[in-house]
N, C-alpha and C. Protein backbone atom coordinates (compact mmCIF):
# COMPACT_ATOMS: atom_id res chain seq x y z
N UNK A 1 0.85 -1.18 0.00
CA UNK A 1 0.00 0.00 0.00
C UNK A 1 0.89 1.23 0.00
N UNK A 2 0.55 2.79 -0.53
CA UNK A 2 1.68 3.24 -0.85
C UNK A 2 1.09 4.09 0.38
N UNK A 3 1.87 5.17 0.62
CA UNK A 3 1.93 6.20 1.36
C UNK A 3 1.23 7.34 1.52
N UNK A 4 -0.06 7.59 2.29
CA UNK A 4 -1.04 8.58 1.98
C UNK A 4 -0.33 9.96 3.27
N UNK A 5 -1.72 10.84 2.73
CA UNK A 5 -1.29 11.80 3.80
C UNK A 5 -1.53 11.99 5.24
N UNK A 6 -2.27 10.80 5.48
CA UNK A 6 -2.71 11.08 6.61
C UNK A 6 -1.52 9.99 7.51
N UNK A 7 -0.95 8.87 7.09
CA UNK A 7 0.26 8.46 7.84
C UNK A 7 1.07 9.63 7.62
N UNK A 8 1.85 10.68 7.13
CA UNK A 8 2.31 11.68 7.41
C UNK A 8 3.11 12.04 9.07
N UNK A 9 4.13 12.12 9.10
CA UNK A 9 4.21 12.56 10.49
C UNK A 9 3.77 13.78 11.25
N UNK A 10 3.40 14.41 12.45
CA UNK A 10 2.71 15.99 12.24
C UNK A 10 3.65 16.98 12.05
N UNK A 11 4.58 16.71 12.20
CA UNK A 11 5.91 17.69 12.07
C UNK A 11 5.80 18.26 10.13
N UNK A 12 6.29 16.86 9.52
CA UNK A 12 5.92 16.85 7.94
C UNK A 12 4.22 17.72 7.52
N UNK A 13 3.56 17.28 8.12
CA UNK A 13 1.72 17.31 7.92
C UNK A 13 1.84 19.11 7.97
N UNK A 14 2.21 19.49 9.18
CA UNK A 14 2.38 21.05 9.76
C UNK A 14 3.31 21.49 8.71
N UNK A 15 4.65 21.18 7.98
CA UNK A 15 4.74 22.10 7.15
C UNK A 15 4.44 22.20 5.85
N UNK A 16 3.57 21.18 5.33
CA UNK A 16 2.94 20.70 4.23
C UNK A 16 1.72 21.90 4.41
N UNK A 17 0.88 21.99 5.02
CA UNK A 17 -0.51 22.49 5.23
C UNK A 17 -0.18 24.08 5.73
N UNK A 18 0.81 24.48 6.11
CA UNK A 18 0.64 25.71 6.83
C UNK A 18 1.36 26.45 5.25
N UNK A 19 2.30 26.26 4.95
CA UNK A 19 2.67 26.35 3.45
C UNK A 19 3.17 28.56 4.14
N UNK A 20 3.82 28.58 5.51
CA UNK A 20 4.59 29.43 5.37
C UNK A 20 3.20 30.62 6.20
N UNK A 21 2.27 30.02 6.48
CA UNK A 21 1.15 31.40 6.75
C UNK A 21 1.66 31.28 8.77
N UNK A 22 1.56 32.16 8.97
CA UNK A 22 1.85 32.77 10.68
C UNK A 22 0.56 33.24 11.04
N UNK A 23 0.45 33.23 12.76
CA UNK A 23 -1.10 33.28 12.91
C UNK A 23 -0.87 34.85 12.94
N UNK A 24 -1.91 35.19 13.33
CA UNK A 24 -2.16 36.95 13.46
C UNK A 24 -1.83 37.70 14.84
N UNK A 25 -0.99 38.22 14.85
CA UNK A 25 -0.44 38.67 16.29
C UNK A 25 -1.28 40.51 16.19
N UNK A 26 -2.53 39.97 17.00
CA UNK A 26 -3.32 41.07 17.11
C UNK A 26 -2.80 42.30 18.95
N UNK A 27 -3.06 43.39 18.80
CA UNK A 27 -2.27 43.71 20.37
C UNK A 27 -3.24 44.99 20.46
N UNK A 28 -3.92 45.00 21.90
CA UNK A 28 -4.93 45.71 22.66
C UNK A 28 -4.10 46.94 23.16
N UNK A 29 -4.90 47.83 23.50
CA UNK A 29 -3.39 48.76 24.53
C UNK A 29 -3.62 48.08 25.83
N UNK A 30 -3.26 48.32 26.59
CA UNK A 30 -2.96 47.84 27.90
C UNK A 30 -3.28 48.87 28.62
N UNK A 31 -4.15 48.43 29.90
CA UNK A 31 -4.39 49.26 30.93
C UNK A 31 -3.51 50.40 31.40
N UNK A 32 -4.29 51.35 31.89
CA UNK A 32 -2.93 52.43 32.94
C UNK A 32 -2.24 51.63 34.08
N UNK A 33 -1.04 51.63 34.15
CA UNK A 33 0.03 51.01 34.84
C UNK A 33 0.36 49.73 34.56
N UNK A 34 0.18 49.58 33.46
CA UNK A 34 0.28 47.90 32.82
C UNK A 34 0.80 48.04 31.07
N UNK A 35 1.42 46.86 31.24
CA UNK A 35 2.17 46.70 29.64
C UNK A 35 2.07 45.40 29.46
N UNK A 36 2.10 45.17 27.77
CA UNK A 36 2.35 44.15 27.48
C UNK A 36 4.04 43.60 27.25
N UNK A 37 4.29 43.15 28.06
CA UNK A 37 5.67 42.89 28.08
C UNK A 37 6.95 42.39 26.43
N UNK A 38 5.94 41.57 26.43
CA UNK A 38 6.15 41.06 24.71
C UNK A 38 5.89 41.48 23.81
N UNK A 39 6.41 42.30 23.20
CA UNK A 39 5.46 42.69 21.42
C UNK A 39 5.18 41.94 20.49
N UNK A 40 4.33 42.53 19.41
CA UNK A 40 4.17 41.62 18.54
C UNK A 40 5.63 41.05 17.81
N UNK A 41 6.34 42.16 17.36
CA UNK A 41 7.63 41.16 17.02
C UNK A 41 8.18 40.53 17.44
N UNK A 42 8.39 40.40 18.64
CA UNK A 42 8.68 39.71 19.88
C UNK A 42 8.37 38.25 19.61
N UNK A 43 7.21 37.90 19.42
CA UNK A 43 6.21 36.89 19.35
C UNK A 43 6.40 36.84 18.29
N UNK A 44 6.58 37.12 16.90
CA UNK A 44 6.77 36.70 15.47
C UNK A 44 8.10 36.55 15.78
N UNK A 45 9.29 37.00 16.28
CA UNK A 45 10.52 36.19 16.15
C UNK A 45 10.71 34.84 16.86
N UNK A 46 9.53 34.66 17.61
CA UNK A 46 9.82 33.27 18.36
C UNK A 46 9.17 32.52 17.37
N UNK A 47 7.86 32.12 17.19
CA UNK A 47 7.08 31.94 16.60
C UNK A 47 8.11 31.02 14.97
N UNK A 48 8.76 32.21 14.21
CA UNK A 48 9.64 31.51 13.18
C UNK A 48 11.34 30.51 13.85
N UNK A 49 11.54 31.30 14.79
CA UNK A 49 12.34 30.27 15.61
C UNK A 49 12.15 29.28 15.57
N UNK A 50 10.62 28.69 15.94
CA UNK A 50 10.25 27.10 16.86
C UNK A 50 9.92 26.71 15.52
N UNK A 51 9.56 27.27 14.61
CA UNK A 51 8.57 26.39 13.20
C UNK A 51 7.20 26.19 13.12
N UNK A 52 7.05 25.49 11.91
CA UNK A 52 5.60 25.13 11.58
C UNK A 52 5.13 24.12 12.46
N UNK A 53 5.29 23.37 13.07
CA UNK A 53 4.95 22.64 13.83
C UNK A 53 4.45 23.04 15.19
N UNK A 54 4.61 24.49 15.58
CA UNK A 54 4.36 24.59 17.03
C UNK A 54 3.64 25.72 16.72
N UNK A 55 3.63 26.74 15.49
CA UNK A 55 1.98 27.11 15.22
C UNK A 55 1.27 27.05 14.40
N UNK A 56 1.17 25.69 13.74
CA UNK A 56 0.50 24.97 12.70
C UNK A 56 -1.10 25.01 13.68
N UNK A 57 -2.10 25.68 12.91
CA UNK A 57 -3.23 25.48 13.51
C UNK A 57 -3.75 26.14 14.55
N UNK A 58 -2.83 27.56 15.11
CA UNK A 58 -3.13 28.53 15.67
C UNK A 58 -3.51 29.84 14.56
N UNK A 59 -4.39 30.42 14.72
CA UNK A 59 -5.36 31.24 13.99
C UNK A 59 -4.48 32.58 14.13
N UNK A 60 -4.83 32.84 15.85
CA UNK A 60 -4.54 33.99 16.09
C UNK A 60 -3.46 34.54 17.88
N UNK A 61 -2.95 35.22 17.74
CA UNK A 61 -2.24 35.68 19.34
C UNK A 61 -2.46 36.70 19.55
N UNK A 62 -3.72 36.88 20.32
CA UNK A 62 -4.05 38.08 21.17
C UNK A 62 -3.31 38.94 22.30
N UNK A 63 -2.78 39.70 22.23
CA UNK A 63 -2.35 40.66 23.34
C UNK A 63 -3.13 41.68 23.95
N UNK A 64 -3.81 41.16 25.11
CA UNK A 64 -5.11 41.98 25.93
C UNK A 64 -5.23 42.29 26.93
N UNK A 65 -5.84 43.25 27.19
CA UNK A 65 -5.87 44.06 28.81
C UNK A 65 -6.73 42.98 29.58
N UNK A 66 -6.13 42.60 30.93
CA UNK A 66 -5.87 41.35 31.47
C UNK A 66 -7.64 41.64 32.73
N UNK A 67 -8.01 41.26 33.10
CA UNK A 67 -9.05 40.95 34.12
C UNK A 67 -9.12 41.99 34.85
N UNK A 68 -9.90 42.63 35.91
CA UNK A 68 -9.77 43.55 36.84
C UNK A 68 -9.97 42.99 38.28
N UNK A 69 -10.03 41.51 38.13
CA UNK A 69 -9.87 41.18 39.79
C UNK A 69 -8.78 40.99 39.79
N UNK A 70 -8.65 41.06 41.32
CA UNK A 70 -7.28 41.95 42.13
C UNK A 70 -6.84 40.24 42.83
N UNK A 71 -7.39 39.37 43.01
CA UNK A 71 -6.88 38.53 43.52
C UNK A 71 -6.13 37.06 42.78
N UNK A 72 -6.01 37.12 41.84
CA UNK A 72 -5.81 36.71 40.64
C UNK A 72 -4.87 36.86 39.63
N UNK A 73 -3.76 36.63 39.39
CA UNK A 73 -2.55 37.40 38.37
C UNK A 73 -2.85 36.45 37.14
N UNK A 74 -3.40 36.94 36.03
CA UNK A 74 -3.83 35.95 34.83
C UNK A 74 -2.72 36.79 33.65
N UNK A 75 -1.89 35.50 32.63
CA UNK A 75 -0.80 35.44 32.17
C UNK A 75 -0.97 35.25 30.83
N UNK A 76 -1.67 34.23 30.39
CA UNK A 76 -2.43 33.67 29.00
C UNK A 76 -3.19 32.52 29.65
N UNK A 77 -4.03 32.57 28.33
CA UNK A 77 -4.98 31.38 28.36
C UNK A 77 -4.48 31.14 26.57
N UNK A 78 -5.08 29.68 26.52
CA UNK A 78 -5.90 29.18 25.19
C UNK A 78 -7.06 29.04 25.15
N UNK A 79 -7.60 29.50 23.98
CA UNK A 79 -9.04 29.88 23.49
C UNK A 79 -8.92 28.42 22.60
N UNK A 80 -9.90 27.45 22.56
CA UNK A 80 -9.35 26.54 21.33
C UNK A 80 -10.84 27.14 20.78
N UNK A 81 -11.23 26.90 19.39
CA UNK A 81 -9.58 26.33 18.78
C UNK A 81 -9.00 27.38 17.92
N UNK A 82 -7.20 27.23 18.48
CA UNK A 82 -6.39 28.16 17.83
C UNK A 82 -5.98 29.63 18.28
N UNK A 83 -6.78 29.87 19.54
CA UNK A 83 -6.60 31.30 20.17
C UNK A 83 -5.44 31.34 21.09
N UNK A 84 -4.27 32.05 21.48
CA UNK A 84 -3.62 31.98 22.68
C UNK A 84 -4.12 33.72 23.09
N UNK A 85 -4.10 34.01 23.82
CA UNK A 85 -4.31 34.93 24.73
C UNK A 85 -3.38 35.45 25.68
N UNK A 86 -2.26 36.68 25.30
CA UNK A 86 -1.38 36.72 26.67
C UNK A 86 -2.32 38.34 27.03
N UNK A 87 -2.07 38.36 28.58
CA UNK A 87 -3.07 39.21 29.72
C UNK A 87 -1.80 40.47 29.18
N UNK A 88 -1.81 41.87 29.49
CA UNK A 88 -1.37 42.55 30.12
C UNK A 88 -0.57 42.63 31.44
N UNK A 89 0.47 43.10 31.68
CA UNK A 89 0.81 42.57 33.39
C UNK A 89 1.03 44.07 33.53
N UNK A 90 1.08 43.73 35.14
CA UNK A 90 1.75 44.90 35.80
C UNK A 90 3.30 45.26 36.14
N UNK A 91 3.30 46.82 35.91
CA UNK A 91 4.35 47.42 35.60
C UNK A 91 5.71 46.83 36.89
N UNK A 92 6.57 46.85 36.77
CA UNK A 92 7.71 46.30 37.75
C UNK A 92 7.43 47.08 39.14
N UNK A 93 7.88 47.41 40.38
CA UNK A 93 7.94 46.05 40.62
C UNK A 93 6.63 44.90 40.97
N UNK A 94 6.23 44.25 40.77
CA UNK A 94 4.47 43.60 41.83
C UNK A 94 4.92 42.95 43.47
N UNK A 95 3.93 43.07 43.81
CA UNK A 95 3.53 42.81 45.30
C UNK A 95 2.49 42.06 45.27
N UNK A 96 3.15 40.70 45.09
CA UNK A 96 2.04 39.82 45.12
C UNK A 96 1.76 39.56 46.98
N UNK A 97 0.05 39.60 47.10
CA UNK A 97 -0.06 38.95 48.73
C UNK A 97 0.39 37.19 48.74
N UNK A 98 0.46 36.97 50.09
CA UNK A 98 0.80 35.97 50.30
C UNK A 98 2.21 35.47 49.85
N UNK A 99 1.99 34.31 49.36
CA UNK A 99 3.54 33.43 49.47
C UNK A 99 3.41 32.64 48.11
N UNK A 100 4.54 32.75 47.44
CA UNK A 100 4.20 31.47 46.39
C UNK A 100 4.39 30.28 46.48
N UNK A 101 4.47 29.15 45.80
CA UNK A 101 4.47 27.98 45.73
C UNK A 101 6.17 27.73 45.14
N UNK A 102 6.89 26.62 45.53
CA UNK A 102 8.47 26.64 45.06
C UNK A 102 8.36 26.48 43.91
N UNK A 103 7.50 26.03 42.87
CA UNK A 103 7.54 25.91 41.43
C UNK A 103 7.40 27.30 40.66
N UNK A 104 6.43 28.11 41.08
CA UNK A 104 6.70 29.23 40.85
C UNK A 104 7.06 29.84 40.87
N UNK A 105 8.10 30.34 42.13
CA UNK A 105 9.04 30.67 42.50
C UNK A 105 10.47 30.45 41.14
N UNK A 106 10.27 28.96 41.22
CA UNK A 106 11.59 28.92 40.12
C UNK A 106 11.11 28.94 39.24
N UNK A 107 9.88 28.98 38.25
CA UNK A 107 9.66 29.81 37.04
C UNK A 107 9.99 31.15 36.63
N UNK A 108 9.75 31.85 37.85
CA UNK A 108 10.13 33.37 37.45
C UNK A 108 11.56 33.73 37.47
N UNK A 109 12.21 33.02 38.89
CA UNK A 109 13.83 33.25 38.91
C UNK A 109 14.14 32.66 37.86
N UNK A 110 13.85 31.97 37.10
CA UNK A 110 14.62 31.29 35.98
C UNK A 110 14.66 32.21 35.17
N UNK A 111 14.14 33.46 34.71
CA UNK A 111 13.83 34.19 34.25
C UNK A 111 14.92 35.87 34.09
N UNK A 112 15.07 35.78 35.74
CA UNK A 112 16.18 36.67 36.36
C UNK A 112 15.12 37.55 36.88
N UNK A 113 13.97 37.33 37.14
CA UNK A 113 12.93 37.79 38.66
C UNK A 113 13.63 38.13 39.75
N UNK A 114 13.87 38.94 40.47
CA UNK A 114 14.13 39.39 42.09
C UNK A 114 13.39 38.95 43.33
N UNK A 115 12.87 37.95 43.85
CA UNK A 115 12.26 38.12 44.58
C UNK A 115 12.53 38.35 45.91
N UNK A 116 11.99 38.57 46.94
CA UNK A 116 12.21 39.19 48.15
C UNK A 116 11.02 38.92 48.90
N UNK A 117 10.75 38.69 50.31
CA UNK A 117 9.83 38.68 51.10
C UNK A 117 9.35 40.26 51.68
N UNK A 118 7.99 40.69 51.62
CA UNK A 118 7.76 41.74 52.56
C UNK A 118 6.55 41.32 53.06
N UNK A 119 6.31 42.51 54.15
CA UNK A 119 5.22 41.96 54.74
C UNK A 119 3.57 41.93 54.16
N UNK A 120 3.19 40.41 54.53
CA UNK A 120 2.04 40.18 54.12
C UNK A 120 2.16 39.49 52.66
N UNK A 121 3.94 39.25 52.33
CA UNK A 121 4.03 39.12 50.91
C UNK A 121 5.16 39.35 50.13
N UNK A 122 5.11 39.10 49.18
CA UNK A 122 6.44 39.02 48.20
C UNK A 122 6.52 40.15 47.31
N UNK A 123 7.64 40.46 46.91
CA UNK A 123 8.00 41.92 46.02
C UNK A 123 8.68 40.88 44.90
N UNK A 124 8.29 41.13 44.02
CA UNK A 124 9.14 40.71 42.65
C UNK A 124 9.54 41.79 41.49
N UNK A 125 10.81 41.65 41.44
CA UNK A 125 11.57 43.23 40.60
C UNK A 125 11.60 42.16 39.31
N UNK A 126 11.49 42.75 38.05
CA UNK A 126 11.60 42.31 37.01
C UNK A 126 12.52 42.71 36.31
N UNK A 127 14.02 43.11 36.17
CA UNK A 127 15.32 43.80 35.89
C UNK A 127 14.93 43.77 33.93
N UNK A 128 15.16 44.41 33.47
CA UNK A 128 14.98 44.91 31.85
C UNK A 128 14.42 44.11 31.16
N UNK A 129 14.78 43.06 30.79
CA UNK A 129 13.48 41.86 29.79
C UNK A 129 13.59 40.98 30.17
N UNK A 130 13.46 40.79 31.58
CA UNK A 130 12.93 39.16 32.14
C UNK A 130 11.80 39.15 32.23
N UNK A 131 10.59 40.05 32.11
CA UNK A 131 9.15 40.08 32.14
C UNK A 131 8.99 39.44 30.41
N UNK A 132 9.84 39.85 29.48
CA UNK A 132 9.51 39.69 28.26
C UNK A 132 9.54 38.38 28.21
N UNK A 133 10.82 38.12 28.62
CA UNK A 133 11.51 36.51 28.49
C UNK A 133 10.42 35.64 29.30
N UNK A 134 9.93 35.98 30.56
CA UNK A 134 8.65 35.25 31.16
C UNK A 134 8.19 34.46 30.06
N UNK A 135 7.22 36.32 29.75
CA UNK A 135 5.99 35.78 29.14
C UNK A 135 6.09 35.32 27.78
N UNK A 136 7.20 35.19 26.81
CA UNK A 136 7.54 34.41 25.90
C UNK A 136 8.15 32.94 26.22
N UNK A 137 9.52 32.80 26.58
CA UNK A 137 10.07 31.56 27.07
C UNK A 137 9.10 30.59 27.80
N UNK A 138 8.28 31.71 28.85
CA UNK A 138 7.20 30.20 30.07
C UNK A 138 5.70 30.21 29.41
N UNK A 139 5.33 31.46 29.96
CA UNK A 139 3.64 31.83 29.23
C UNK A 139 3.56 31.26 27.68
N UNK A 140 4.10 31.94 27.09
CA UNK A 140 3.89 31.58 25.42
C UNK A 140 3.73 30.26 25.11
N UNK A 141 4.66 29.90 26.11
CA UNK A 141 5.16 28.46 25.08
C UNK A 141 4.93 27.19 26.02
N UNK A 142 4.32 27.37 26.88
CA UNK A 142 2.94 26.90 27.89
C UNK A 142 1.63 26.87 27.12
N UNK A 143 0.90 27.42 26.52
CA UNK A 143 0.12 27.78 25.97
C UNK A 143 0.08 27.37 24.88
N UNK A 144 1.26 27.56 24.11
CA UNK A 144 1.29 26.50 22.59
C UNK A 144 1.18 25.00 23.26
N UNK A 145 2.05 24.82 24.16
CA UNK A 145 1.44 23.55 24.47
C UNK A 145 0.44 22.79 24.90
N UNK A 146 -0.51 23.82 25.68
CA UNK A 146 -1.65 23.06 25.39
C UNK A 146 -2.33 23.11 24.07
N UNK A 147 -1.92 24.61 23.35
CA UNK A 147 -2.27 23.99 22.01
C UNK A 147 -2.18 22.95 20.60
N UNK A 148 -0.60 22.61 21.19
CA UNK A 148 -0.16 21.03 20.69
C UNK A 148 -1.33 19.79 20.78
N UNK A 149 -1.26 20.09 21.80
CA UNK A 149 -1.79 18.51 22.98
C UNK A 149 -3.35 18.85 22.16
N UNK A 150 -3.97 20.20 22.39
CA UNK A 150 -5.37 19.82 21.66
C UNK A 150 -5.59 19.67 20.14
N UNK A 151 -4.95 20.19 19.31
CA UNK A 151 -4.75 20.19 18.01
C UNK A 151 -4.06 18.98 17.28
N UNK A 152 -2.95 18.36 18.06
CA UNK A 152 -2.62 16.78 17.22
C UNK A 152 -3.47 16.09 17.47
N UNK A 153 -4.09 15.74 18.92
CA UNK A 153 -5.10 14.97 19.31
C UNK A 153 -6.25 15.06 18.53
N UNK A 154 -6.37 16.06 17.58
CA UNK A 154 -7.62 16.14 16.71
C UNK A 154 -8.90 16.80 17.89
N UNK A 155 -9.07 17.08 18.77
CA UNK A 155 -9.90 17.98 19.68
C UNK A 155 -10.16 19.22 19.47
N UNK A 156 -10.74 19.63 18.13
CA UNK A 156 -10.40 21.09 18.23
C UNK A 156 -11.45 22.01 19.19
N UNK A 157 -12.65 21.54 20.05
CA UNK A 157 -13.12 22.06 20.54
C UNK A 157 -13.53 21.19 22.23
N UNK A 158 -13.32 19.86 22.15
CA UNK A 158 -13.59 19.41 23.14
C UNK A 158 -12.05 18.79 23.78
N UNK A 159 -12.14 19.12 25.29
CA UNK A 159 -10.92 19.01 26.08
C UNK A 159 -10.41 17.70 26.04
N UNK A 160 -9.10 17.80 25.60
CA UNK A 160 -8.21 15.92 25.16
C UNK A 160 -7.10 15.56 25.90
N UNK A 161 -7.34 16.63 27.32
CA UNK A 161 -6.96 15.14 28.14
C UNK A 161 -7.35 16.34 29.86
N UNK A 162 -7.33 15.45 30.94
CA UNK A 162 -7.72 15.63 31.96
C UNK A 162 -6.79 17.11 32.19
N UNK A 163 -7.20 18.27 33.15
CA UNK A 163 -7.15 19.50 33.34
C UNK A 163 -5.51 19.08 34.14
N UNK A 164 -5.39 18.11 35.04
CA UNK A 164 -3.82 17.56 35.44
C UNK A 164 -2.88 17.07 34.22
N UNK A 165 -3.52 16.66 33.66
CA UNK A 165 -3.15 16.03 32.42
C UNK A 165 -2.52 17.22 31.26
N UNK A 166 -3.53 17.90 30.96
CA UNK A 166 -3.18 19.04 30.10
C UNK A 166 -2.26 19.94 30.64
N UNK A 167 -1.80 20.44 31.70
CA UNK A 167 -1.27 21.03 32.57
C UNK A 167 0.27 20.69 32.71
N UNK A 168 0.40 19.14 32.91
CA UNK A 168 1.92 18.67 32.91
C UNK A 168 2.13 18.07 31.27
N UNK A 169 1.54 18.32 30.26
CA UNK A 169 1.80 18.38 28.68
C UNK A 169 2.43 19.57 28.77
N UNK A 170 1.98 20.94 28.70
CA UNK A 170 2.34 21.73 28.80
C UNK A 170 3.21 22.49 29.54
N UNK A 171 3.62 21.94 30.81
CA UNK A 171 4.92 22.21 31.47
C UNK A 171 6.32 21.52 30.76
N UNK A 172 6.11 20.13 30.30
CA UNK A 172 7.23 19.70 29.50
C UNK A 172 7.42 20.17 28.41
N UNK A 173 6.29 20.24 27.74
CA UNK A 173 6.30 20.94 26.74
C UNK A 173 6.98 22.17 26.75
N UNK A 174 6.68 22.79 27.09
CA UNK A 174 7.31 24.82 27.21
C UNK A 174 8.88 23.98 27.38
N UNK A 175 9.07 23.30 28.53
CA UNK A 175 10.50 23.02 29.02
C UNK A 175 11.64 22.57 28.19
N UNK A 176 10.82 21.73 27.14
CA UNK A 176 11.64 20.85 25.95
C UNK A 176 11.57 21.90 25.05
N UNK A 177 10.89 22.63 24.93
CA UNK A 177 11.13 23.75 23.16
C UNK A 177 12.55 25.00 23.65
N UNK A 178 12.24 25.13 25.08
CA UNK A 178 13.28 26.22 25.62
C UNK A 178 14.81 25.28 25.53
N UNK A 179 14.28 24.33 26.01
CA UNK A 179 15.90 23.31 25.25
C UNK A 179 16.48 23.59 24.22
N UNK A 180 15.36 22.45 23.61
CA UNK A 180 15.66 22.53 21.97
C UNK A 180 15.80 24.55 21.24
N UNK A 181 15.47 25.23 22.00
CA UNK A 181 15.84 26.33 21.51
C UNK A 181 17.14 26.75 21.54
N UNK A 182 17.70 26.87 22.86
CA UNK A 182 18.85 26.94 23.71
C UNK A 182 19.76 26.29 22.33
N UNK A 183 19.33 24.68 22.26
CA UNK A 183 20.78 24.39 21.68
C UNK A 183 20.60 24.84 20.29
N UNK A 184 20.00 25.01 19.39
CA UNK A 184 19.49 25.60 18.25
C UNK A 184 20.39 27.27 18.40
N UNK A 185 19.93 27.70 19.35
CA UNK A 185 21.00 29.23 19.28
C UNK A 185 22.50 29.02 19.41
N UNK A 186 22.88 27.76 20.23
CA UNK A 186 24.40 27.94 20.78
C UNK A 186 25.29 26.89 19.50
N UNK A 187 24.17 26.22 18.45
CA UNK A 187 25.12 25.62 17.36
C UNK A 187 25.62 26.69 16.55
């Protein structure tokens, strides 16, 4: 039997079908005392970095003024199918209440985040483009990964795999492309 397109691998399939088109990097203004850390070029130079394969089947990347509850720090979402969504953040430094969690903690220091304890809570300094690098390197590419996980799976509207499930796709995910990026820049 010979070779159709649908045995295809998705890597092959993604640059067969996307044939070179990039999704639409649309950008909101951002609230008073808030920026979008990432620009759109920002996000189109990563974007051709990683390839057809990691936004094969994303439409569009919204950059939008982020929620107005106060208890809540929202970063991106995915819209399926094909939407990523990064929030607006607040301007350097934040004062988040309470305490974080050690995983989060080393998401942001990985970043070159400041953090510090004050009272009732944590101060995090964001030194020149580690807010950018965040929300591209972790947010962004968090987010493509759950858009991986729903888009190969063929799910384009119903959820394809458990909310724990989708969650640690997308942590390896982001983790392995920042690799594979890493060594991609240092050959």
């Amino acid at each position: 039997m010979s070779r159709t397109f649908q045995t295809d691998p998705d890597r092959i399939r993604a640059v067969r079908r996307s044939a070179g088109r990039m999704p639409r990097i649309r950008a909101r203004t951002a609230r008073p005392g808030r920026a979008h850390p990432a620009s759109p070029a920002d996000i189109m130079r990563l974007l051709c970095d990683l390839g057809e394969f990691f936004h094969y089947g994303i439409e569009a990347i919204d950059l939008m003024p982020g929620h107005t509850e106060r208890a809540r720090l929202r970063l991106g979402a995915l819209k399926v199918p094909g939407r990523i969504v990064l929030y607006d953040q607040p301007l350097s430094p934040w004062l988040v209440p309470g305490q974080l969690n050690a995983c989060d903690e080393r998401r942001i220091r990985r970043h070159g985040a400041l953090v510090e304890p004050v009272l009732g809570g944590i101060r995090v300094e964001w030194p020149e483009d580690a807010l950018r690098d965040f929300m591209l390197f972790d947010v962004l590419l968090h987010e493509i990964g759950h858009h991986v996980l729903q888009h190969y799976a063929g799910k384009r509207t119903v959820r394809a795999a458990r909310t724990r499930d989708h969650e640690a796709f997308a942590i390896r995910f982001a983790a392995r492309s920042r690799r594979l990026r890493a060594r991609a820049k240092s050959a």
